[in-house]
PDB file of N, CA and C in Angstrom:
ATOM      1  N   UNK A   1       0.845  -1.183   0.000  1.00  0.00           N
ATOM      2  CA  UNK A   1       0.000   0.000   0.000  1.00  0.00           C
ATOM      3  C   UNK A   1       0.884   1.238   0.000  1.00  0.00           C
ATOM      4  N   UNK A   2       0.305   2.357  -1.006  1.00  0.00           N
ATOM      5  CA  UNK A   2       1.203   3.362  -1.020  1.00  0.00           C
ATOM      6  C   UNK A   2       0.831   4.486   0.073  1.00  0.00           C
ATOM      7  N   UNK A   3       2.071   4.860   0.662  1.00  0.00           N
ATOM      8  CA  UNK A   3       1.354   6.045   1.832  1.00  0.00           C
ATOM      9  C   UNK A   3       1.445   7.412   1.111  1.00  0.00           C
ATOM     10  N   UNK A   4       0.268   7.974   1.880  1.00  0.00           N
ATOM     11  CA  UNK A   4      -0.027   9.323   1.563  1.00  0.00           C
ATOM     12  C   UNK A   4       0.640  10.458   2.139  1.00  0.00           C
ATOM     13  N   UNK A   5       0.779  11.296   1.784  1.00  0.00           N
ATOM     14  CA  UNK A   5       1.806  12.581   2.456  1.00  0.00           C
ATOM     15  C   UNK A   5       0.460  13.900   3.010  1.00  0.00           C
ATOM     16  N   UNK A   6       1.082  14.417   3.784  1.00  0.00           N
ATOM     17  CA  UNK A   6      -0.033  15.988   4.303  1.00  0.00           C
ATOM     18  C   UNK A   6       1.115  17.068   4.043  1.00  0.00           C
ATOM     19  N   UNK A   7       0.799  18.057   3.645  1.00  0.00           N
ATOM     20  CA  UNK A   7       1.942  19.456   3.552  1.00  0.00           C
ATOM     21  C   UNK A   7       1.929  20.228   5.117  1.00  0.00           C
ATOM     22  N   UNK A   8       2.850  20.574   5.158  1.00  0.00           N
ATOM     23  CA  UNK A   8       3.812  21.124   6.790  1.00  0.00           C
ATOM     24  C   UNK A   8       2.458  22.284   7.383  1.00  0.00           C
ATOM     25  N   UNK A   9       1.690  23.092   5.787  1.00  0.00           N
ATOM     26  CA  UNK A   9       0.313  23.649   6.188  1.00  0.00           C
ATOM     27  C   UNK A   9      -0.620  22.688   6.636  1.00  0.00           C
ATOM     28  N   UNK A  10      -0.793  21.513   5.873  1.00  0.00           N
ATOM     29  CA  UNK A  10      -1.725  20.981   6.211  1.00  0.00           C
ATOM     30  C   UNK A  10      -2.108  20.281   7.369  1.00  0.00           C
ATOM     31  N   UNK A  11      -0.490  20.130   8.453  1.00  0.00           N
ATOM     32  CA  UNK A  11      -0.258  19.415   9.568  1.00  0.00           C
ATOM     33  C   UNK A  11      -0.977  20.448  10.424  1.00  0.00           C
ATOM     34  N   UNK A  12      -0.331  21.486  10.055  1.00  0.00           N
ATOM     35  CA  UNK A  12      -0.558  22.678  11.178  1.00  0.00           C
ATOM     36  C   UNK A  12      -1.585  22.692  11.545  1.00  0.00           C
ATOM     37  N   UNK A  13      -2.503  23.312  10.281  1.00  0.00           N
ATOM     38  CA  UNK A  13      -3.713  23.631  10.341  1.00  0.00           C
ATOM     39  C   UNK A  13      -4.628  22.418  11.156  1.00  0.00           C
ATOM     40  N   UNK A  14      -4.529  21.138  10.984  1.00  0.00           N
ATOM     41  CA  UNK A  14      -4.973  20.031  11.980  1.00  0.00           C
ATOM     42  C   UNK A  14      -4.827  20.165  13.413  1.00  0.00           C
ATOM     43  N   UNK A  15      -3.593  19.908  13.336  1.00  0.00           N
ATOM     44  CA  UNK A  15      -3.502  20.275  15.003  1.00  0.00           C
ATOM     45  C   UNK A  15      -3.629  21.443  15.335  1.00  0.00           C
ATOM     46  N   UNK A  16      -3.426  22.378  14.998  1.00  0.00           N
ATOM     47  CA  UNK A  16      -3.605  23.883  15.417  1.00  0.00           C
ATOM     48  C   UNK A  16      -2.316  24.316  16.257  1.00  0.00           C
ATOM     49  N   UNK A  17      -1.550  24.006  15.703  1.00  0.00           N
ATOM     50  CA  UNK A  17       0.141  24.845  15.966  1.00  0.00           C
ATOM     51  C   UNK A  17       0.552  25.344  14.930  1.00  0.00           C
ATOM     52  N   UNK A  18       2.118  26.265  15.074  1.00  0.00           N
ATOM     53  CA  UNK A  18       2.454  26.915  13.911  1.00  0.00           C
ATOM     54  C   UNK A  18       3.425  26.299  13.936  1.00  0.00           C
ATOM     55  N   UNK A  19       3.890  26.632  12.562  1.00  0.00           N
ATOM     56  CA  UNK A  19       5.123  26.061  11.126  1.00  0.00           C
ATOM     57  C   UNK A  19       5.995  25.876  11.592  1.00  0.00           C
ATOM     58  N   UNK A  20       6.077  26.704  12.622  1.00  0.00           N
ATOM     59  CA  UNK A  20       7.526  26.544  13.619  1.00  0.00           C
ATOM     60  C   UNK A  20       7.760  25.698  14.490  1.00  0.00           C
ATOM     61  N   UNK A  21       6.695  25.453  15.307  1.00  0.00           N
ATOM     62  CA  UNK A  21       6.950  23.998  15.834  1.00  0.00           C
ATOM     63  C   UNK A  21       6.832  22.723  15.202  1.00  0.00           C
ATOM     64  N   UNK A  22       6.099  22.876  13.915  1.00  0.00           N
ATOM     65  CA  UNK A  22       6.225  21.598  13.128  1.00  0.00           C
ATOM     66  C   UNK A  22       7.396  21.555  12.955  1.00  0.00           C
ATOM     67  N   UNK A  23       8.483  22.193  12.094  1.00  0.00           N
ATOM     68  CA  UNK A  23       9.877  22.212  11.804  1.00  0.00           C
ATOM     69  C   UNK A  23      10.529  21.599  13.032  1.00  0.00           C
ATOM     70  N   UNK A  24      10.490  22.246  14.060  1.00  0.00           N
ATOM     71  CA  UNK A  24      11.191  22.325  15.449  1.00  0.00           C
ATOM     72  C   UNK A  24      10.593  20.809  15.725  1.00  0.00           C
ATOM     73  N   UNK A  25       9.437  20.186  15.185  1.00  0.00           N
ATOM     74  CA  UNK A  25       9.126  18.702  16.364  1.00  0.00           C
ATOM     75  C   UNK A  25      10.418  17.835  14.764  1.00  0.00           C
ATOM     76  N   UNK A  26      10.124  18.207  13.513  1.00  0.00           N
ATOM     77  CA  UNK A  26      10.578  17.604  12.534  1.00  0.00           C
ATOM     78  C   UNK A  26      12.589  17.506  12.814  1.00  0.00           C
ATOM     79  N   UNK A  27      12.893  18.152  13.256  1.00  0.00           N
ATOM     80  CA  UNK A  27      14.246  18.711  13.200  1.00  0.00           C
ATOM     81  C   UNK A  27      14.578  17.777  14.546  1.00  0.00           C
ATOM     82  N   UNK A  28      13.936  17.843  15.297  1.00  0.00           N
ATOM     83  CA  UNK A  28      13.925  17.130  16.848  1.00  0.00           C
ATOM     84  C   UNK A  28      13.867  15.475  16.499  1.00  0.00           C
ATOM     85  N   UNK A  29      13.493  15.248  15.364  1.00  0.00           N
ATOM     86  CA  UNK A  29      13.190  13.813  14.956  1.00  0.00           C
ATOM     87  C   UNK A  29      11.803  13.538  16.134  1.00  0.00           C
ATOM     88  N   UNK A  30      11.016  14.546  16.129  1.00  0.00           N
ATOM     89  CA  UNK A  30       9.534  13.845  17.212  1.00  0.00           C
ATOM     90  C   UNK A  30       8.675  13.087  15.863  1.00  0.00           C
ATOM     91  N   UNK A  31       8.755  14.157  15.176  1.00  0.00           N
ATOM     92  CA  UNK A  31       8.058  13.440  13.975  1.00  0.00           C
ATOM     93  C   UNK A  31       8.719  13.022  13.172  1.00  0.00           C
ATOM     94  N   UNK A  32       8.156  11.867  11.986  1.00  0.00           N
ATOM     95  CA  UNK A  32       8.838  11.729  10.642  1.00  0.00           C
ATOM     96  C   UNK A  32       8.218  12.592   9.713  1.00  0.00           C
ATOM     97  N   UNK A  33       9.634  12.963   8.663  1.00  0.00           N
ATOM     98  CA  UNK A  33       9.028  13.747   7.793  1.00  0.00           C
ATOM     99  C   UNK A  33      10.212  13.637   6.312  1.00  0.00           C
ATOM    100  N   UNK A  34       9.725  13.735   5.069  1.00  0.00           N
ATOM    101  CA  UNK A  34      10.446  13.564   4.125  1.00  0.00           C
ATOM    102  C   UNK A  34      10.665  14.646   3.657  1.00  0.00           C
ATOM    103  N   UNK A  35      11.622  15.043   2.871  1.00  0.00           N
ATOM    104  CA  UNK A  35      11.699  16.102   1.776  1.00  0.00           C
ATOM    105  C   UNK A  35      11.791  16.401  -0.176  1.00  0.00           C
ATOM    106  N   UNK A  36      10.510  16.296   0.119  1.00  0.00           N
ATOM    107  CA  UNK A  36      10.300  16.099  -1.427  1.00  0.00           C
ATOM    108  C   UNK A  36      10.924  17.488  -2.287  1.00  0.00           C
ATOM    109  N   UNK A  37      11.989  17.904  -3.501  1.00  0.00           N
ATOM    110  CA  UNK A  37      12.280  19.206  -3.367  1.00  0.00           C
ATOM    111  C   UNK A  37      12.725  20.083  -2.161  1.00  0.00           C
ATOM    112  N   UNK A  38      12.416  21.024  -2.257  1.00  0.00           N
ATOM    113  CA  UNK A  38      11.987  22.037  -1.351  1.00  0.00           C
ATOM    114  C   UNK A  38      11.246  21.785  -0.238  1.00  0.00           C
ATOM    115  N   UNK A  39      10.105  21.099  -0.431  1.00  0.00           N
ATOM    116  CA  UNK A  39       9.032  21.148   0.561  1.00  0.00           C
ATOM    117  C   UNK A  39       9.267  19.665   1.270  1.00  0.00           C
ATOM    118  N   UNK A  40       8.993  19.577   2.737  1.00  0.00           N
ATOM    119  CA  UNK A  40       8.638  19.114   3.642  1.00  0.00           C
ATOM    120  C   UNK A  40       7.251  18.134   3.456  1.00  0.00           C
ATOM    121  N   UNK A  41       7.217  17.018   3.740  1.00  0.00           N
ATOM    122  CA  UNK A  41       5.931  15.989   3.807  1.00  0.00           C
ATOM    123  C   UNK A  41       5.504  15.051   4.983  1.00  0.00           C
ATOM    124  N   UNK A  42       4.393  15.562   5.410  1.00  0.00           N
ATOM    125  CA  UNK A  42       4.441  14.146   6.966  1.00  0.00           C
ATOM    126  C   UNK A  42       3.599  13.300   6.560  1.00  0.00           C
ATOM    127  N   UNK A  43       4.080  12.213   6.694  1.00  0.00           N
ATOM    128  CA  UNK A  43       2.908  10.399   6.142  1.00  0.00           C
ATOM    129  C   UNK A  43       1.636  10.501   7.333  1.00  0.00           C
ATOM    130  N   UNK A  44       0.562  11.086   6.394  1.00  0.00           N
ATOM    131  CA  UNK A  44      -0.900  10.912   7.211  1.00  0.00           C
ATOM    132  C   UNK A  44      -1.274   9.742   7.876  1.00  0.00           C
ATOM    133  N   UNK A  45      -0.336   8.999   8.184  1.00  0.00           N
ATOM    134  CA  UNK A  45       0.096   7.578   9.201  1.00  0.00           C
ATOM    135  C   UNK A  45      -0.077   8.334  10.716  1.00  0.00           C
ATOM    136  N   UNK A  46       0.785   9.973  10.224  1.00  0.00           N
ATOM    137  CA  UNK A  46       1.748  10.305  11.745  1.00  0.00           C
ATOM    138  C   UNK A  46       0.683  11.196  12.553  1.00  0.00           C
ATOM    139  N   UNK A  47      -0.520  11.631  11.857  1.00  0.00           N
ATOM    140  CA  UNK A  47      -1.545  12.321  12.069  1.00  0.00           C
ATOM    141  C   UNK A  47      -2.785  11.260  12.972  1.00  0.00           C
ATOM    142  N   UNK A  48      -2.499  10.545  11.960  1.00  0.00           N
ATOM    143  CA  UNK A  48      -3.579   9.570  12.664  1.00  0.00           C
ATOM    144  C   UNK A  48      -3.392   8.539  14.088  1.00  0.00           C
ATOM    145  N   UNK A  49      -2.051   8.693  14.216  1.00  0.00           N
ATOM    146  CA  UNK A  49      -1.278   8.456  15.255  1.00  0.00           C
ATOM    147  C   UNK A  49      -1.199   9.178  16.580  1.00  0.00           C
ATOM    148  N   UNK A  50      -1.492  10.305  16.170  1.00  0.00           N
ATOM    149  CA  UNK A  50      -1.529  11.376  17.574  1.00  0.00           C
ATOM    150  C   UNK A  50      -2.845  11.560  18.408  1.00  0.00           C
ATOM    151  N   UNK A  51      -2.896  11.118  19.862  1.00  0.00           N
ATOM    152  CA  UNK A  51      -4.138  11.165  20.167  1.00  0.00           C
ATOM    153  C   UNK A  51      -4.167  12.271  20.389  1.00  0.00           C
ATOM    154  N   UNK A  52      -5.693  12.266  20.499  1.00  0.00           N
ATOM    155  CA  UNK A  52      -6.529  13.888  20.649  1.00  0.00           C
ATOM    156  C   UNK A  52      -7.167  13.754  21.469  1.00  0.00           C
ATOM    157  N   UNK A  53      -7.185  15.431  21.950  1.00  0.00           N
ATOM    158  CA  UNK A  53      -7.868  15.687  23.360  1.00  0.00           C
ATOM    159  C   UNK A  53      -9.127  15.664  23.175  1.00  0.00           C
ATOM    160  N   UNK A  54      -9.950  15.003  24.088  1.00  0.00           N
ATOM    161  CA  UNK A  54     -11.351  14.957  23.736  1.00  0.00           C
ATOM    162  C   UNK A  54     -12.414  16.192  24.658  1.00  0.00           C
ATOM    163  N   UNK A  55     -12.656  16.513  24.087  1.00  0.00           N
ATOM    164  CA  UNK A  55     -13.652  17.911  24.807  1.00  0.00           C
ATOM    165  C   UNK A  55     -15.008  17.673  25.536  1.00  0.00           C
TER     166      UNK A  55
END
């Protein structure tokens, strides 16, 4: 099965942090992340992985 990628916006905007701590968790190795070009990619594996606070 082929995995899918989310853009470094599209992480953000999910969880609701900024660009900067995505970089900063990416750089930290908290997350995995590839570099396609230029741009940054996290496997919507790593999203679905993170629990969430329930309200």
């Amino acid at each position: 099965m082929e995995e899918s990628y989310m853009t470094i916006k599209e992480f953000c905007d999910r969880l609701q942090v900024s660009q900067s701590t995505v970089y900063r968790m990416i750089k930290n190795r908290m997350i995995p992340a590839i570099k396609f070009g230029r741009y940054w990619k996290i496997p919507r594996s790593v999203f679905e992985q993170i629990p969430t606070r329930e309200r």
